[in-house]
Structures are given as C-alpha cells and as structure tokens.
C-alpha atoms as a PDB file:
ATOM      1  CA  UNK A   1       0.000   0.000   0.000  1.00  0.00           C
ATOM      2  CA  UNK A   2       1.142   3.403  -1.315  1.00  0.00           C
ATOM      3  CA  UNK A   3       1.562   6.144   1.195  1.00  0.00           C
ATOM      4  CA  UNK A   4      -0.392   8.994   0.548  1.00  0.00           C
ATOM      5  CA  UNK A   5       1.549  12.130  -0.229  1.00  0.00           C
ATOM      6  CA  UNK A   6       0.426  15.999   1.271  1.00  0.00           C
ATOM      7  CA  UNK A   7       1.156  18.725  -0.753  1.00  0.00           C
ATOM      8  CA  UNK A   8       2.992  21.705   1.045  1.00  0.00           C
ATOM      9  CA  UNK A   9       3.620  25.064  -1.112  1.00  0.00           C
ATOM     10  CA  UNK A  10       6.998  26.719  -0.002  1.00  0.00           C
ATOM     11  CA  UNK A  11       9.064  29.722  -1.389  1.00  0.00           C
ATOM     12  CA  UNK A  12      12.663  29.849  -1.561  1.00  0.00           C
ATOM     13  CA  UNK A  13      16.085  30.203  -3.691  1.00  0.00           C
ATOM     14  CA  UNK A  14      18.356  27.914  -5.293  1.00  0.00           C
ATOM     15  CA  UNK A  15      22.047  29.332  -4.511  1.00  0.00           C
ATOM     16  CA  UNK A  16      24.973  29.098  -6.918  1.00  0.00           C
ATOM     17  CA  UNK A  17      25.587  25.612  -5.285  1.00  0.00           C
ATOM     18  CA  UNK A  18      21.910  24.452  -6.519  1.00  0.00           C
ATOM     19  CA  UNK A  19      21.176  24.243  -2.493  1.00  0.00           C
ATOM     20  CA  UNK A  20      17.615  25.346  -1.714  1.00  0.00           C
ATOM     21  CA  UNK A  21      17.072  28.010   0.621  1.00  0.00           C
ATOM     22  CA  UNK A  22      13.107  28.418   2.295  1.00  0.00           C
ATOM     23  CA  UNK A  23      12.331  31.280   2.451  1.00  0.00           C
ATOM     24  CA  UNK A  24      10.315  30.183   5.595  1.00  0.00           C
ATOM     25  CA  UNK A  25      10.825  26.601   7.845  1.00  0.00           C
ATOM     26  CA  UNK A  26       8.303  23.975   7.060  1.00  0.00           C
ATOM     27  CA  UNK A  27       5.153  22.811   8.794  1.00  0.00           C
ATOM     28  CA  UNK A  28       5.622  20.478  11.451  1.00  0.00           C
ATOM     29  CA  UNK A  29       5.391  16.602  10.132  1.00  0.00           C
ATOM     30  CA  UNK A  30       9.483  15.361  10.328  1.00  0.00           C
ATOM     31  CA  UNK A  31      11.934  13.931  10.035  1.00  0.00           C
ATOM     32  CA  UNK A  32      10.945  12.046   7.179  1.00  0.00           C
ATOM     33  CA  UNK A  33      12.098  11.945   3.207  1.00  0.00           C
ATOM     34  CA  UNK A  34      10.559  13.854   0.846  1.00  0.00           C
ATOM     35  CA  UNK A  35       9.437  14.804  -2.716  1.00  0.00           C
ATOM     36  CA  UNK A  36      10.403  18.023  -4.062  1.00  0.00           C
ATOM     37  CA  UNK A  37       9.068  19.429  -7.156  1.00  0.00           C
ATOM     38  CA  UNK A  38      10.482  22.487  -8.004  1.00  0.00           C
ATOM     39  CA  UNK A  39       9.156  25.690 -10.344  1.00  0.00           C
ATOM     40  CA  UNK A  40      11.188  28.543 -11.790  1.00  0.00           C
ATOM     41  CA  UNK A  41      10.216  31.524 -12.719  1.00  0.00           C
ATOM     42  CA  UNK A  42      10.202  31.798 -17.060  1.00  0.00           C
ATOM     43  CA  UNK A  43      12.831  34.884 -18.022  1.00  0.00           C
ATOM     44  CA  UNK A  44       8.984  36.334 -19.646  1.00  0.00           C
ATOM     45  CA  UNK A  45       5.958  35.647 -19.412  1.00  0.00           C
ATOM     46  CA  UNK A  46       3.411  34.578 -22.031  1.00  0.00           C
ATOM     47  CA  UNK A  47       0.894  37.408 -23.302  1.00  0.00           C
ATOM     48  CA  UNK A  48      -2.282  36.608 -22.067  1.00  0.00           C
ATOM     49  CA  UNK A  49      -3.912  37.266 -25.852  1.00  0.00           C
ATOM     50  CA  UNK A  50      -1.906  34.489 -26.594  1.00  0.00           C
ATOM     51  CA  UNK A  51      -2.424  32.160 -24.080  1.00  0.00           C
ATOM     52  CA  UNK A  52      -5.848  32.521 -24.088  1.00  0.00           C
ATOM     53  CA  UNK A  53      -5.787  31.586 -28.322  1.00  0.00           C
ATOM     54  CA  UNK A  54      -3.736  28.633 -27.262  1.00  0.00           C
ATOM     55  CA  UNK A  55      -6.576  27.227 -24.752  1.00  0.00           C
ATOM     56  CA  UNK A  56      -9.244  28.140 -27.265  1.00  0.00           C
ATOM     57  CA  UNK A  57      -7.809  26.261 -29.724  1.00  0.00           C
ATOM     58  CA  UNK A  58      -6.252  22.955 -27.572  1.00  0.00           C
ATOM     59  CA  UNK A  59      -8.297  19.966 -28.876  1.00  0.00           C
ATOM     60  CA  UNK A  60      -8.311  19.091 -24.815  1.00  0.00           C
ATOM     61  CA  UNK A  61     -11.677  21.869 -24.773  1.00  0.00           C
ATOM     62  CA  UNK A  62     -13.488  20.368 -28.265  1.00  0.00           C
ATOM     63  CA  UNK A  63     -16.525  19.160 -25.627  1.00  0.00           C
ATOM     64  CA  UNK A  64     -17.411  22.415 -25.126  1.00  0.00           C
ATOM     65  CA  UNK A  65     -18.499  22.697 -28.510  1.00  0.00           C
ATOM     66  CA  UNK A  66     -21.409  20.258 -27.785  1.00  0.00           C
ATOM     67  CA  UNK A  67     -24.828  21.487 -27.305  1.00  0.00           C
ATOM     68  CA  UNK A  68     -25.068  18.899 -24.167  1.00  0.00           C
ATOM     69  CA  UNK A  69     -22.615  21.400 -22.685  1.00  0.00           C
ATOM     70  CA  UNK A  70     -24.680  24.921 -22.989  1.00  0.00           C
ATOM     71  CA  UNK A  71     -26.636  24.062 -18.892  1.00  0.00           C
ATOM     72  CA  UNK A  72     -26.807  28.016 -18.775  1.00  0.00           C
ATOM     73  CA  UNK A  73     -28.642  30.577 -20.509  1.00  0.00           C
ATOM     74  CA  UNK A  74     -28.044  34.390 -20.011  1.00  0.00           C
ATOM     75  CA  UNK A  75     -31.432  34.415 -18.189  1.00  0.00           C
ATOM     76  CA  UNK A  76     -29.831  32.448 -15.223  1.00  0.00           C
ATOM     77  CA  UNK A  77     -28.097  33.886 -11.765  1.00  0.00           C
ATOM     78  CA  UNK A  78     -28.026  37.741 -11.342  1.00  0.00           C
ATOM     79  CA  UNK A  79     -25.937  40.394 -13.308  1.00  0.00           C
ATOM     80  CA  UNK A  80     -22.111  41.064 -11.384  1.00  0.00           C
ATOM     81  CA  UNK A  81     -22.783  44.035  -9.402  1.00  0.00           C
ATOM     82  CA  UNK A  82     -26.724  43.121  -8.442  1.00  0.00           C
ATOM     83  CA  UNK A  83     -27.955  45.229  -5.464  1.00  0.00           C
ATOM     84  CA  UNK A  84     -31.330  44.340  -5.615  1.00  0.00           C
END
C-alpha cells in the first residue's frame, strides 16, 4: 500500500551551489524523506492574448463545442454588481 503524499507550497532560492534556501521553515510533520518538485520563474511571461488563443484552440476543450454542454442561458443567476 502506497503512502499517501500531502502537498505543502513553499518559497525559496536555489544558490549558486543548486542548495535550496526556504524562504520560511516547514510545517511540522518530520523527520521524514521527501518529494520536491520544483518551479522557476520563465525569463517572460506569455501574453495573455496568446495564451488565451492557445486554450481556445487545444483539442483538450473540443466538448465544449457540444450542445449537451450549454446548462446556462443568459437568463440564469443575477448580473455582477446586483444590489437588488
């Protein structure tokens, strides 16, 4: 049987040594091994115009597409900013 794994989010730097600094100490839980999964920051950042193309044209959304998928109607919920 597979432990189960809990996901902690953490900030930090890697050093010229490719150590990892926290930027704060972990949650209590150890000692105990770990998985780390680590993101850098890109150099730039994609434009949103064209990040939003990309998703609108990824195959992965084609089910919107289907008439099974249109459960709303602009009559439903209230307009953003109701008061009444």
């Amino acid at each position: 049987m597979k432990a189960e794994l809990r996901a902690v989010e953490a900030t930090g730097t890697v050093d010229e040594n490719g150590q990892v600094h926290l930027d704060r100490p972990l949650p209590p839980g150890g000692p105990d091994r770990v998985r780390v999964l680590l993101l850098f920051s890109e150099a730039r950042d994609i434009d949103e115009q064209l990040w939003l193309a990309a998703g609108a044209r990824n195959a992965a959304f084609d089910f919107l597409n289907d008439p099974v998928e249109d459960v709303y109607s602009t009559l439903d919920g209230k307009p953003f900013g109701y008061e009444g």
